[in-house]
Protein backbone atom coordinates (compact mmCIF):
# COMPACT_ATOMS: atom_id res chain seq x y z
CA UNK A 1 0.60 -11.04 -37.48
CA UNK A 2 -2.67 -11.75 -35.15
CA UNK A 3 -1.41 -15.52 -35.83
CA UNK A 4 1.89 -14.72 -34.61
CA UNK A 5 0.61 -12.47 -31.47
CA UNK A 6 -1.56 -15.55 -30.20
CA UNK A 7 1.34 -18.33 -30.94
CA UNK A 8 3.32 -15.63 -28.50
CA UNK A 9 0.83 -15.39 -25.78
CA UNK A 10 -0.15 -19.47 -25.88
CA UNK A 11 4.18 -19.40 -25.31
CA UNK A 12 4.01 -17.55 -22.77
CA UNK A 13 1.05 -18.79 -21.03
CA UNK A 14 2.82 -22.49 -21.18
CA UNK A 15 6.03 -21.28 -19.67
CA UNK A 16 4.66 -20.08 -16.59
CA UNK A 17 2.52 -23.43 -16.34
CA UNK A 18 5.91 -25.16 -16.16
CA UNK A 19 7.61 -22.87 -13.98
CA UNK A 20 4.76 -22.62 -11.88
CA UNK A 21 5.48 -24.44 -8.88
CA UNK A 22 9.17 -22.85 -8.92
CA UNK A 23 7.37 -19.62 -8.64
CA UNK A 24 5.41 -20.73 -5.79
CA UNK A 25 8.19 -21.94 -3.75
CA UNK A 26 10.18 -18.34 -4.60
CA UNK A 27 6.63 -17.07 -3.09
CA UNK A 28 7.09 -19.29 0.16
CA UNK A 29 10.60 -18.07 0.51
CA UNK A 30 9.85 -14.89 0.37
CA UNK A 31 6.78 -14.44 3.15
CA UNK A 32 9.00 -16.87 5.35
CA UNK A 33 11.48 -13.92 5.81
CA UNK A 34 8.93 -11.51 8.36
CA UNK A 35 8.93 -7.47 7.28
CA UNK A 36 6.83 -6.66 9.97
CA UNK A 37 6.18 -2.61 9.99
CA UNK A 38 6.53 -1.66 12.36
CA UNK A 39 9.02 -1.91 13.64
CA UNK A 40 10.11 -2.47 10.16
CA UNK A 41 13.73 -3.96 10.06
CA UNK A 42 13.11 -4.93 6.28
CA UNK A 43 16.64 -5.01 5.47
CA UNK A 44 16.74 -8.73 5.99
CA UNK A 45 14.18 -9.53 3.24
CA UNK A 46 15.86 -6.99 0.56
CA UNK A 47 18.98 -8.89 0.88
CA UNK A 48 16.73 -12.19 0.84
CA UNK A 49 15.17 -10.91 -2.31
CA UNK A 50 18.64 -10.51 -3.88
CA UNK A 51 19.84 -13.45 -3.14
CA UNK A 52 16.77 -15.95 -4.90
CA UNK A 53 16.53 -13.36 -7.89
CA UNK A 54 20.27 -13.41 -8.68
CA UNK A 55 19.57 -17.69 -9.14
CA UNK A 56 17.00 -16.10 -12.30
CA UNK A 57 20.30 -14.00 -13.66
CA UNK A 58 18.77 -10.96 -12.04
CA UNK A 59 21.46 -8.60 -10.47
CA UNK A 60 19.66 -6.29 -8.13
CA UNK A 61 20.80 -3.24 -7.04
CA UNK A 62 20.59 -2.86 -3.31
CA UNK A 63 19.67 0.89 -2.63
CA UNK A 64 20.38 1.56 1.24
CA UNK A 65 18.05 4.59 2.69
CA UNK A 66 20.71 6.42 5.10
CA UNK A 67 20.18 4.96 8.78
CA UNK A 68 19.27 8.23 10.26
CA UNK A 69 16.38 9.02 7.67
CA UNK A 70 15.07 5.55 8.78
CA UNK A 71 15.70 6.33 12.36
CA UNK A 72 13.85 9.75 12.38
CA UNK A 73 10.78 7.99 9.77
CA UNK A 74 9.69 5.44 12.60
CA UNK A 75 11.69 2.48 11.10
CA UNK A 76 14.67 0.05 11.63
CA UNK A 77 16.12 -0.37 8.24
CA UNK A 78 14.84 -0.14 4.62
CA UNK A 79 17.16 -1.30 1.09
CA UNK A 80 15.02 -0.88 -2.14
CA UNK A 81 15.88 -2.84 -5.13
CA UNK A 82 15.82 -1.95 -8.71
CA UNK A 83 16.72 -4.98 -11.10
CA UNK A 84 17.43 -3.47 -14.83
CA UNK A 85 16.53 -5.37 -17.50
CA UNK A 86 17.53 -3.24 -20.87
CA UNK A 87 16.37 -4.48 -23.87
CA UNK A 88 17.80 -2.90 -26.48
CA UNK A 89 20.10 1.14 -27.28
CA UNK A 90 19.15 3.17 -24.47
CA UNK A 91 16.23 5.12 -25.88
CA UNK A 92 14.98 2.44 -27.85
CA UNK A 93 11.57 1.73 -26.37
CA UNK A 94 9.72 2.32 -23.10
CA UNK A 95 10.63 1.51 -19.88
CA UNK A 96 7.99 -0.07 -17.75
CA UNK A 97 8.86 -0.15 -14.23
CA UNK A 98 6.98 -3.04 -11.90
CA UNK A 99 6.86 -2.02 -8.27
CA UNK A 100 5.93 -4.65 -5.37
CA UNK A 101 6.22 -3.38 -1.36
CA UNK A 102 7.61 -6.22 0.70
CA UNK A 103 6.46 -4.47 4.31
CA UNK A 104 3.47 -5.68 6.11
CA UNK A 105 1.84 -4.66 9.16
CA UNK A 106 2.54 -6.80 11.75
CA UNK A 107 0.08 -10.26 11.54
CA UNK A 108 -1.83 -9.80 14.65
CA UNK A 109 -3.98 -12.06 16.79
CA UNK A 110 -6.26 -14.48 15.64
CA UNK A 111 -4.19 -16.77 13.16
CA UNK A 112 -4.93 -20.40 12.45
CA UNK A 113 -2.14 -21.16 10.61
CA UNK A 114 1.63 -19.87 11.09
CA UNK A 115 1.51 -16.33 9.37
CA UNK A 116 5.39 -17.23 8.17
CA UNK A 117 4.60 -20.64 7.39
CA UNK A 118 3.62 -19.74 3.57
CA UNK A 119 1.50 -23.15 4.15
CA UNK A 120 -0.29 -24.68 0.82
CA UNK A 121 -4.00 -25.84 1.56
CA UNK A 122 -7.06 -25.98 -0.36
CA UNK A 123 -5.36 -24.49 -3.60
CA UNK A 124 -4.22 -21.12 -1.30
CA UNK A 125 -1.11 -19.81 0.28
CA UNK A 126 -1.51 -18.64 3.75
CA UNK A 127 0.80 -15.76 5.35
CA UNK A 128 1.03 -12.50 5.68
CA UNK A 129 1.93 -10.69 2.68
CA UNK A 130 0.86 -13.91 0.71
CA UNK A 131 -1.87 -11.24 -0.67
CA UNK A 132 -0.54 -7.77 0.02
CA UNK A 133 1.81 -7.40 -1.46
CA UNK A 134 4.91 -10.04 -1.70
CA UNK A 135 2.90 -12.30 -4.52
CA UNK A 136 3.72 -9.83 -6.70
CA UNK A 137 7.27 -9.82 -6.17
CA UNK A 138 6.24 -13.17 -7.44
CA UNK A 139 3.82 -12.59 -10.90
CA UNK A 140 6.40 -9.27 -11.94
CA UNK A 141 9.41 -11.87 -11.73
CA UNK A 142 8.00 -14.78 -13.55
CA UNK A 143 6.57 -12.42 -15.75
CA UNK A 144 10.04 -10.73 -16.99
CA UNK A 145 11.29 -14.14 -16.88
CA UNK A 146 8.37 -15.91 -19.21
CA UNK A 147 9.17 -12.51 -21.86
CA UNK A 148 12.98 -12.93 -21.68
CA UNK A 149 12.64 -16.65 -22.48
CA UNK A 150 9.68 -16.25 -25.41
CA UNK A 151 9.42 -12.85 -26.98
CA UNK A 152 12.51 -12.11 -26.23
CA UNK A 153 11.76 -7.92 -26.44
CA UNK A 154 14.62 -6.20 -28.88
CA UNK A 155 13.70 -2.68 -27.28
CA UNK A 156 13.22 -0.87 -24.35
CA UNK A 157 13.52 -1.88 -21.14
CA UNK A 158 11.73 -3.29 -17.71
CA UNK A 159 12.75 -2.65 -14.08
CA UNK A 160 11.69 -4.33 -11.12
CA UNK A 161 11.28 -1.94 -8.32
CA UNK A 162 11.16 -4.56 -4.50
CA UNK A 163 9.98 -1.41 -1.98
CA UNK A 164 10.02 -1.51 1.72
CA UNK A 165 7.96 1.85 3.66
CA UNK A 166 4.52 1.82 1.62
CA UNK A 167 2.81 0.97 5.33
CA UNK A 168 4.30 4.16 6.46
CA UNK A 169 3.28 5.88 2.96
CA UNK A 170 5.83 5.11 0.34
CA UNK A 171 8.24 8.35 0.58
CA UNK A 172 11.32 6.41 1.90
CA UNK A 173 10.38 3.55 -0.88
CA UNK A 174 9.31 4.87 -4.30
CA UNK A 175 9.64 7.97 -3.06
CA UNK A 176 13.08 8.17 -2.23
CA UNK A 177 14.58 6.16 -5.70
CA UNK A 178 12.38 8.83 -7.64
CA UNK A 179 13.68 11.81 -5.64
CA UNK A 180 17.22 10.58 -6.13
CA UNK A 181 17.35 10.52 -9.64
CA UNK A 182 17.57 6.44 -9.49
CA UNK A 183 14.57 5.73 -11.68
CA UNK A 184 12.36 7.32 -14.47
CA UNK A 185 10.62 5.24 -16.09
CA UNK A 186 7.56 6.34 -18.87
CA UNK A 187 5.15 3.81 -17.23
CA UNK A 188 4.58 1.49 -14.30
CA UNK A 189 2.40 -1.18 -13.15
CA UNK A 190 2.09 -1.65 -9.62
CA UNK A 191 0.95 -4.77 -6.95
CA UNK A 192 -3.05 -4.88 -7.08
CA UNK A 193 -5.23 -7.68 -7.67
CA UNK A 194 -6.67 -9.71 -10.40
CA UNK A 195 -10.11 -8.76 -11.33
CA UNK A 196 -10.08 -4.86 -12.03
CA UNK A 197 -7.51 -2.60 -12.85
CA UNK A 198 -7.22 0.62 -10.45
CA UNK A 199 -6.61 3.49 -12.15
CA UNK A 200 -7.43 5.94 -9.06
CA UNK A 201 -7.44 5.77 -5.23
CA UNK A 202 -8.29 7.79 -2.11
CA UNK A 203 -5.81 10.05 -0.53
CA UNK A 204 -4.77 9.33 3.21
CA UNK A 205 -4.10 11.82 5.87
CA UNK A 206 -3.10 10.75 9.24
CA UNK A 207 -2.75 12.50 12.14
CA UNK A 208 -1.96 12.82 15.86
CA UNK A 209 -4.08 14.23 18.53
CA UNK A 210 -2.44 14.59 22.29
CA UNK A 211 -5.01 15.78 24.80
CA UNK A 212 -3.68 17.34 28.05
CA UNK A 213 -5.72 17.50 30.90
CA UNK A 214 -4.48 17.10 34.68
CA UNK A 215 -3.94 13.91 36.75
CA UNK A 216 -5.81 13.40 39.90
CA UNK A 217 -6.91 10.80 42.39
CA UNK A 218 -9.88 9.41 40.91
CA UNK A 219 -11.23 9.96 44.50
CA UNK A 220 -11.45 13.56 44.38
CA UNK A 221 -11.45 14.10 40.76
CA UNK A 222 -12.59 17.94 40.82
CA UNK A 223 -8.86 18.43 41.47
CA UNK A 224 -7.97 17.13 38.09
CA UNK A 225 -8.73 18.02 34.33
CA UNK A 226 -9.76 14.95 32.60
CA UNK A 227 -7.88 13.78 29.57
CA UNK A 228 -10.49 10.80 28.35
CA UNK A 229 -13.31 12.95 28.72
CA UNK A 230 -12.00 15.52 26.60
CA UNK A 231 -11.18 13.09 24.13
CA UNK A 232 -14.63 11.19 24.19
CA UNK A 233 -15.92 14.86 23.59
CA UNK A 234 -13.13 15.42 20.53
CA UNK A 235 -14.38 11.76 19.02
CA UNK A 236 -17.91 12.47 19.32
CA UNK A 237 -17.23 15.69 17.16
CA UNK A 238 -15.09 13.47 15.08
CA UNK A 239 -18.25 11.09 14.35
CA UNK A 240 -20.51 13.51 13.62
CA UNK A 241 -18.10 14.62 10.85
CA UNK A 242 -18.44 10.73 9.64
CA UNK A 243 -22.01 10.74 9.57
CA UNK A 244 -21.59 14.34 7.42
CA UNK A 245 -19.39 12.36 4.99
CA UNK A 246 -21.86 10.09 3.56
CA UNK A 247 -23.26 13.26 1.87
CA UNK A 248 -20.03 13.50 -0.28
CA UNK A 249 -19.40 11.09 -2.94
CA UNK A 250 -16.88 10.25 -5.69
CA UNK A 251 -17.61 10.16 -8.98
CA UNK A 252 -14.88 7.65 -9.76
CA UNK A 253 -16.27 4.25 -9.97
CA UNK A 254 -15.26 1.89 -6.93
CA UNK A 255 -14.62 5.11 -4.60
CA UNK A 256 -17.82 6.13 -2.24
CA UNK A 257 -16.86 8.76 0.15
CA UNK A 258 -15.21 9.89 2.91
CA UNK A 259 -14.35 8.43 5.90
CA UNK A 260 -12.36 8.77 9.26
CA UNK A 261 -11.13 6.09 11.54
CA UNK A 262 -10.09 6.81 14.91
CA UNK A 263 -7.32 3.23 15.64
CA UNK A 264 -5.57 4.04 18.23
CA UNK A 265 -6.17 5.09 21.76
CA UNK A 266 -3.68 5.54 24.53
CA UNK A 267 -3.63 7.33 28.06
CA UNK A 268 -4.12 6.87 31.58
CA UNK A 269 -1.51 5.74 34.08
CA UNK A 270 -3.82 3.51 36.51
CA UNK A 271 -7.61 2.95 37.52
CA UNK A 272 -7.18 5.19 40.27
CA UNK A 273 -6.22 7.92 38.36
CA UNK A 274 -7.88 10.89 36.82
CA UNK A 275 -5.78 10.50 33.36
CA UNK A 276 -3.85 13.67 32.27
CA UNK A 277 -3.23 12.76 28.94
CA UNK A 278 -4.58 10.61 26.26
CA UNK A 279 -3.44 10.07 22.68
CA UNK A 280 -5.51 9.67 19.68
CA UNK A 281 -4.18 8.61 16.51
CA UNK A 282 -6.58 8.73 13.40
CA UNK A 283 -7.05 8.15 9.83
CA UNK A 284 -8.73 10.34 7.21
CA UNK A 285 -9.12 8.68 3.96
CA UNK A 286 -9.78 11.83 1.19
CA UNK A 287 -11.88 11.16 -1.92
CA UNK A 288 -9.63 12.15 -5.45
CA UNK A 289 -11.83 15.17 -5.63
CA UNK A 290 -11.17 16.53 -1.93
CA UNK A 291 -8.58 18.86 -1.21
CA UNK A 292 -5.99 17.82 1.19
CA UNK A 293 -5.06 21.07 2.91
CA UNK A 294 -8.93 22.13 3.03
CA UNK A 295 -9.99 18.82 4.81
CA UNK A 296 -6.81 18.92 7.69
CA UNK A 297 -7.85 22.76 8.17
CA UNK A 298 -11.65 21.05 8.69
CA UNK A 299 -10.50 18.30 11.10
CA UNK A 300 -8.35 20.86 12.76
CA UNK A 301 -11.32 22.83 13.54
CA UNK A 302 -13.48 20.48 14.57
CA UNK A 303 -10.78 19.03 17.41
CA UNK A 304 -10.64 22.85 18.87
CA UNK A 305 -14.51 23.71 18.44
CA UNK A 306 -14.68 20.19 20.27
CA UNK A 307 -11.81 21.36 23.40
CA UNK A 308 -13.49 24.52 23.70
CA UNK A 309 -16.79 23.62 24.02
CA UNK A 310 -15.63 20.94 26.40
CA UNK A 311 -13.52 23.84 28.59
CA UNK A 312 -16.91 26.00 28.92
CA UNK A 313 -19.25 23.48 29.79
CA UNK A 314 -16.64 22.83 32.95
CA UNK A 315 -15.94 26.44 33.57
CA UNK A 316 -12.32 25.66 33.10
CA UNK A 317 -10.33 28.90 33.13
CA UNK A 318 -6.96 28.94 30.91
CA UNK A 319 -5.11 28.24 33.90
CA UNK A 320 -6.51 24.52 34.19
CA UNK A 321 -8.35 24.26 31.05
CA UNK A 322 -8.26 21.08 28.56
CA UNK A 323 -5.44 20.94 26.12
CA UNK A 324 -4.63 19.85 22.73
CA UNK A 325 -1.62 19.37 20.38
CA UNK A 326 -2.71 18.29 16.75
CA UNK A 327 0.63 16.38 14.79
CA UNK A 328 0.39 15.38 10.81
CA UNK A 329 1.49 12.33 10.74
CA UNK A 330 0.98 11.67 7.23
CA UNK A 331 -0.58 13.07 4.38
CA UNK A 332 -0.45 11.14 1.06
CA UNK A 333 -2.25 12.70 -2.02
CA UNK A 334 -4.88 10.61 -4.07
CA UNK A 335 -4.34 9.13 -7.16
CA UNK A 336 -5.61 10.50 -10.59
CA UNK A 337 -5.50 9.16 -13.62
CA UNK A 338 -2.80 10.43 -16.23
CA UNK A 339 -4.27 9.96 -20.17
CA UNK A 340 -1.30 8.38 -20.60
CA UNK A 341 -2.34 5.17 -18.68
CA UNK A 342 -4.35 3.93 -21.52
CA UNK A 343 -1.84 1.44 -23.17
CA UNK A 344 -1.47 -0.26 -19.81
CA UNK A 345 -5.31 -0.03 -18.92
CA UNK A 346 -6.24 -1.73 -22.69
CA UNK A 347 -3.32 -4.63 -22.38
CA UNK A 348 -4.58 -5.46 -19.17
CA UNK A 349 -7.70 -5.84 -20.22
CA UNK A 350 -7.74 -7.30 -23.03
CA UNK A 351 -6.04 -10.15 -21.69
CA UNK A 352 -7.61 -10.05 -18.64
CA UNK A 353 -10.36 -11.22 -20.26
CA UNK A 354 -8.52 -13.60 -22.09
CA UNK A 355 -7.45 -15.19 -19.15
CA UNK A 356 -9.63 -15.08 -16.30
CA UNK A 357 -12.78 -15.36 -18.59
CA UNK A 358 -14.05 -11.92 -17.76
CA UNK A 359 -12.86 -7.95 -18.67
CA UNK A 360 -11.48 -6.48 -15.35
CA UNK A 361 -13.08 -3.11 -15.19
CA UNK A 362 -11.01 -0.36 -14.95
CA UNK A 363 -12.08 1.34 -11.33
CA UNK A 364 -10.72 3.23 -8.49
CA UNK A 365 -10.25 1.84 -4.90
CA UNK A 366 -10.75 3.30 -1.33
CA UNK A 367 -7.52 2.54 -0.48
CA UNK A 368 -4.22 4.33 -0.57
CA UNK A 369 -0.90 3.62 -1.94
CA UNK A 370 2.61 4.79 -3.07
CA UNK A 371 1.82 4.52 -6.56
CA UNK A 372 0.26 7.87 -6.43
CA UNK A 373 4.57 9.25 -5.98
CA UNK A 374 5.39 8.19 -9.59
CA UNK A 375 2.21 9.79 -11.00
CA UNK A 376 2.88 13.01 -8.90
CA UNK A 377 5.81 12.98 -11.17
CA UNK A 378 4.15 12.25 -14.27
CA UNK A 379 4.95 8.91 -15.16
CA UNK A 380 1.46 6.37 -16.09
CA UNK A 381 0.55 4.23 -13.76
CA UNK A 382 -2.06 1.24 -12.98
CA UNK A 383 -2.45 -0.87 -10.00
CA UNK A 384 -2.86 -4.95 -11.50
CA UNK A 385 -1.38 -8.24 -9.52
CA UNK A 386 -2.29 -11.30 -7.91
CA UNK A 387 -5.44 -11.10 -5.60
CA UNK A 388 -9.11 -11.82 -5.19
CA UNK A 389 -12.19 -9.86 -6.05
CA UNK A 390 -11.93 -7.67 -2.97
CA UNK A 391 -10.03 -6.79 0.21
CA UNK A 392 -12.24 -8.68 2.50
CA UNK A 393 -11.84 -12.13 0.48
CA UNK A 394 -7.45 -12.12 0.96
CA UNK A 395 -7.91 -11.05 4.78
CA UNK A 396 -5.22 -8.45 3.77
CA UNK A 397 -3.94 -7.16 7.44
CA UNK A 398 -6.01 -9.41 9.66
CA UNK A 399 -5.72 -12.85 10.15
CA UNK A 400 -4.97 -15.79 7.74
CA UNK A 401 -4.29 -13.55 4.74
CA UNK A 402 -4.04 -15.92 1.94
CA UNK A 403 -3.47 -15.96 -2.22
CA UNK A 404 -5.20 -18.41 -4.03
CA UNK A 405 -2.51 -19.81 -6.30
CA UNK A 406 -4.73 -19.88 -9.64
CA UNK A 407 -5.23 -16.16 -9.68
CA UNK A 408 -1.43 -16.08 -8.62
CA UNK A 409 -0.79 -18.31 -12.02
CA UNK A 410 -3.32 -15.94 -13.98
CA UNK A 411 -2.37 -12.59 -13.12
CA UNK A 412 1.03 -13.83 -14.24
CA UNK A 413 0.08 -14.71 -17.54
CA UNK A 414 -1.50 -11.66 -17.97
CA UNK A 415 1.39 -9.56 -17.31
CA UNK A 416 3.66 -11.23 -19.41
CA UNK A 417 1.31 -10.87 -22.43
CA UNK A 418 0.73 -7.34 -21.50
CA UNK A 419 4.17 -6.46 -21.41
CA UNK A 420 4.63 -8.64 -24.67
CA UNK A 421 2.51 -5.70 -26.16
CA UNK A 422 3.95 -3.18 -24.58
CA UNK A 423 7.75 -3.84 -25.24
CA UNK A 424 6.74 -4.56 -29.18
């Protein structure tokens, strides 16, 4: 049987080396089509998608997120895909769902190469999304496709899930085909990279922070409540908090601590002019074992210890005093690891190993992502995929994000084995 088991995988390996450079130009086809989000119009790409699967006998089904929900989410237009692939009596087996996000962030400044040009050079494809995460709509597809053509599964069943709103947190992606009934599978491997598999990741909670003041002429600015100040004084208390989070650390491996990030800043309506309102938007990024409503109540508190202190030092009465408006923008839970994860976890592994030459720990990761909406409900899950060591090495949302195509070709192979295992 072991004899038979390694005949399978050598198979498997060899028909993704000769379908290789077929998957790399279905790669190249797909970052060419831009998903910038925002403003996210991804639309476009979904039908894209579609279109170069149906060419593998894939018939996806296009599932249209109603405009308005789009509209009122911050978006243009989102279809998600689900391509069924039964293998046998409903009931038969497990179903293993595969879920890549084609949205991006937009690609920014600093690019030497065109981030839509999917250009080859020095063994890597550059682009954006070439990492994060459209190679993966890559390695699940020519992984289904190397099992359909060599083990040739008699049970169970796979399904491709092609997602468009994880940048804005996943609910009108995952999270909408789960909450309508459109998908259920028992276990699920989602886009991640090649050299550990994540098992856990940080929560996320964003949020909005609109400071009032009152606009004056900056030459007699006693006449006017200033907006910036009150916000320096709001992300000074903000920092403090940052320096406070060092002290508490995760006990899941690859997770340190908290952190916030203050990215966006916006006010003022000349240089001339005593601003009257600024806008912060920031980023809280919650350790698994923080709890979500404890930490906004925290940040909450800190903002109005921050505007109050700031409205006594200046005397302000309530009349003219500094004001605040605090907005969730997001709040995505952290992931945890369900026992039932371990098949997935092992097959990985184990030919991880095989592959790459080394045993991809199994680790958490400080970042966030929508696979934590299928384990809400339950279902296993594991992050695994085409990508480098880290982050940093794939320039994932900065400039000239890139996949090298070996771990592209790898990570393949080691999905279709794993799934060999898991559909026997």
């Amino acid at each position: 049987m072991n004899q038979d088991r390694q005949a399978t995988y050598a198979a498997l390996d060899a028909w993704i080396d000769q379908h290789f450079d077929e998957q790399v130009r279905f790669l190249q086809a797909l970052v060419q089509v831009p998903t910038d989000t925002p403003p996210g119009n991804n639309a476009p790409h979904a039908e894209r998608t579609a279109e170069l699967i149906q060419a593998f006998g894939f018939e996806a089904e296009k599932h249209a997120v109603p405009a308005q929900e789009v509209k009122d989410y911050g978006m243009e237009s989102i279809t998600n895909l689900i391509v069924r692939r039964p293998y046998g009596p409903t009931g038969s087996g497990r179903t293993i769902a595969l879920n890549a996000h084609g949205d991006v962030v937009p690609p920014g400044e600093g690019w030497t190469r065109d981030p839509y040009g999917a250009q080859i050079e020095d063994g890597a494809m550059y682009g954006r999304a070439t990492a994060v995460s459209k190679s993966d709509f890559s390695t699940f597809t020519f992984a289904v496709r190397a099992l359909e053509a060599v083990a040739k599964p008699t049970q169970g069943a796979i399904e491709l899930h092609f997602t468009y709103d994880e940048e804005f947190g996943g609910l009108l992606g995952p999270g909408w085909l789960l909450a309508q009934g459109l998908t259920r599978p028992d276990l699920m491997i989602a886009a991640g990279f090649s050299y550990e598999v994540v098992t856990a990741h940080n929560g996320c909670l964003q949020m909005e922070v609109t400071v009032q003041g009152k606009m004056a002429h900056a030459a007699v600015p006693h006449t006017g409540v200033d907006a910036l100040q009150g916000a320096v004084a709001i992300m000074n208390a903000l920092y403090v908090e940052n320096v406070q989070y060092r002290q508490v650390t995760s006990k899941v491996p690859g997770i340190q601590h908290p952190y916030l990030n203050i990215g966006r800043i916006e006010g003022g309506t000349n240089t001339n002019v005593v601003p009257g309102k600024v806008v912060l938007k920031l980023d809280r990024r919650m350790i698994p074992e923080e709890n979500p409503a404890e930490v906004e109540a925290r940040i909450r508190a800190v903002i109005t210890q921050a505007v109050e202190g700031f409205n006594t030092e200046r005397g302000y009465g309530s009349a003219d005093a500094l004001r605040v408006d605090i907005k969730r923008l997001l709040l995505a839970n952290a992931m945890t690891p369900l026992p039932g994860n371990q098949p997935l976890v092992e097959a990985i592994q184990q030919h991880g190993e095989a592959v790459f030459g080394e045993k991809p720990p199994a680790v958490g990761t400080p970042l966030y992502t929508d696979v934590r909406l299928y384990v809400e409900r339950g279902i296993p899950g594991v992050i695994y995929g085409a990508g480098p060591r880290t982050v940093l090495e794939s320039h994932a949302k900065r400039a000239d994000e890139r996949v090298v195509l070996q771990d592209l070709r790898r990570a393949t192979k080691v999905i279709a084995r794993s799934l060999a295992d898991l559909m026997a």
